[in-house]
Protein backbone atom coordinates (compact mmCIF):
# COMPACT_ATOMS: atom_id res chain seq x y z
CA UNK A 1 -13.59 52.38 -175.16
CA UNK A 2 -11.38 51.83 -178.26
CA UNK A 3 -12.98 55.21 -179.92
CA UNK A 4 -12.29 57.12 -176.44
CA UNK A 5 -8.95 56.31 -176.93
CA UNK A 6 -8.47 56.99 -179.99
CA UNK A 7 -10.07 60.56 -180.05
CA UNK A 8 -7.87 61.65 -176.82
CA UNK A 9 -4.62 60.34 -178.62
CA UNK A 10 -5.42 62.36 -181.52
CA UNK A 11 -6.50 65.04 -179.33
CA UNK A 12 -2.97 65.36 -177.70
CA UNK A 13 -1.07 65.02 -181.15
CA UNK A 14 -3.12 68.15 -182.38
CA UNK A 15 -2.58 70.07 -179.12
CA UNK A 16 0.89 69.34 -178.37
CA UNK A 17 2.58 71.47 -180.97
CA UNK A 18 0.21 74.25 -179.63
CA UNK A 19 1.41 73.88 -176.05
CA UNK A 20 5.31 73.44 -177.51
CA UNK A 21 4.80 76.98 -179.78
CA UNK A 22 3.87 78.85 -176.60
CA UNK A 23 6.82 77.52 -174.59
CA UNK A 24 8.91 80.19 -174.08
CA UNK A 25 6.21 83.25 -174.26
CA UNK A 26 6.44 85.92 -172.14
CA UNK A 27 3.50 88.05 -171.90
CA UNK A 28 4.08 91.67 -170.12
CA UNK A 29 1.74 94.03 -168.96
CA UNK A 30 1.91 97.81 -170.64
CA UNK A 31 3.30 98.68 -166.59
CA UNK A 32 5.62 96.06 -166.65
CA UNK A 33 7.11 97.27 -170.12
CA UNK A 34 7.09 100.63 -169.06
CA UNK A 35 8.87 99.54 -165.91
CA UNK A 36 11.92 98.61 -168.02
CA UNK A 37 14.64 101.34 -168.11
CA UNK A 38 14.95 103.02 -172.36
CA UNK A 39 18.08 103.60 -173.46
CA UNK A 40 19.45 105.67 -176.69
CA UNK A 41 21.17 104.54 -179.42
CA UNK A 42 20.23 100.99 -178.44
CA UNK A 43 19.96 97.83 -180.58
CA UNK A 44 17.11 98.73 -183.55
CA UNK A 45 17.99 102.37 -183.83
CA UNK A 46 20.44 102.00 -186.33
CA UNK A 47 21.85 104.61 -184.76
CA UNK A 48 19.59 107.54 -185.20
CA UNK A 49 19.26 109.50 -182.14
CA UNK A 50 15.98 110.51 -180.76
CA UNK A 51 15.30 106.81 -181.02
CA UNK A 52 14.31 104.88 -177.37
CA UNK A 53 14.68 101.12 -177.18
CA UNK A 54 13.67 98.65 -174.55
CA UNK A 55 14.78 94.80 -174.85
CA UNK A 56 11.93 92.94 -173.20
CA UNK A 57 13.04 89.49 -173.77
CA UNK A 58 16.37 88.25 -175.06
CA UNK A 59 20.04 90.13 -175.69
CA UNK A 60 19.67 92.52 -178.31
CA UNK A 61 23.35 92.45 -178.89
CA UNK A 62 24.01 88.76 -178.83
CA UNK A 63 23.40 85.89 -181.16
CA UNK A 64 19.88 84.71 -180.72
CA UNK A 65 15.79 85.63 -180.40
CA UNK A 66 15.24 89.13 -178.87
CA UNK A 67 12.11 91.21 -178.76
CA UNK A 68 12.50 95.29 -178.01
CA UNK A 69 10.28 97.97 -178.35
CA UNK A 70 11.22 100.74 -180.57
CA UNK A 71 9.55 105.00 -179.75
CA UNK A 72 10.11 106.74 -182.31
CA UNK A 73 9.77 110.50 -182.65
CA UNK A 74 7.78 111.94 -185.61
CA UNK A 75 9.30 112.14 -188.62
CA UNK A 76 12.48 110.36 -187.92
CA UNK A 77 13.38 107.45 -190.55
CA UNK A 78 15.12 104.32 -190.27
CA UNK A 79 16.82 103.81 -193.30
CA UNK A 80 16.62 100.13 -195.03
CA UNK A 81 19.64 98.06 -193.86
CA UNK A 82 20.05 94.24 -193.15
CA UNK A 83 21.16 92.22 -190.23
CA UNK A 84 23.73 89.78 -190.80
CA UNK A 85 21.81 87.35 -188.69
């Protein structure tokens, strides 16, 4: 019994940092991302027109974790640059 008890304590120490990391996931289908509106000149494009961005989690132009989706037309170039965040 002791063992039994043992093994599903450890069990839930492993697994709980798991279950914590996923907290907070969003997982989209390629319909549901294409369902959200592009914009130009959005957040990631540094500018550069031609650029289409789509914030799928998040504010993009607040403080904070973000994801977006970036199309980028052929031979267009971000240039390096740094975020102050």
């Amino acid at each position: 019994m002791m063992r039994i008890l043992v093994t599903t304590v450890f069990i839930l120490v492993a697994v709980t940092p798991l279950l914590q990391a996923q907290e907070g996931q969003l997982r989209l289908l390629p319909a549901e991302i294409n369902a959200v509106t592009s914009v130009d000149a959005g957040a990631g494009t540094s500018g550069v027109s031609g650029i289409q961005t789509r914030t799928l989690k998040g504010d993009a132009t607040k403080s904070g974790t973000y994801t977006i989706q970036l199309t980028i037309p052929a031979n267009v170039t971000i240039q390096a640059h740094t975020h102050p965040e």
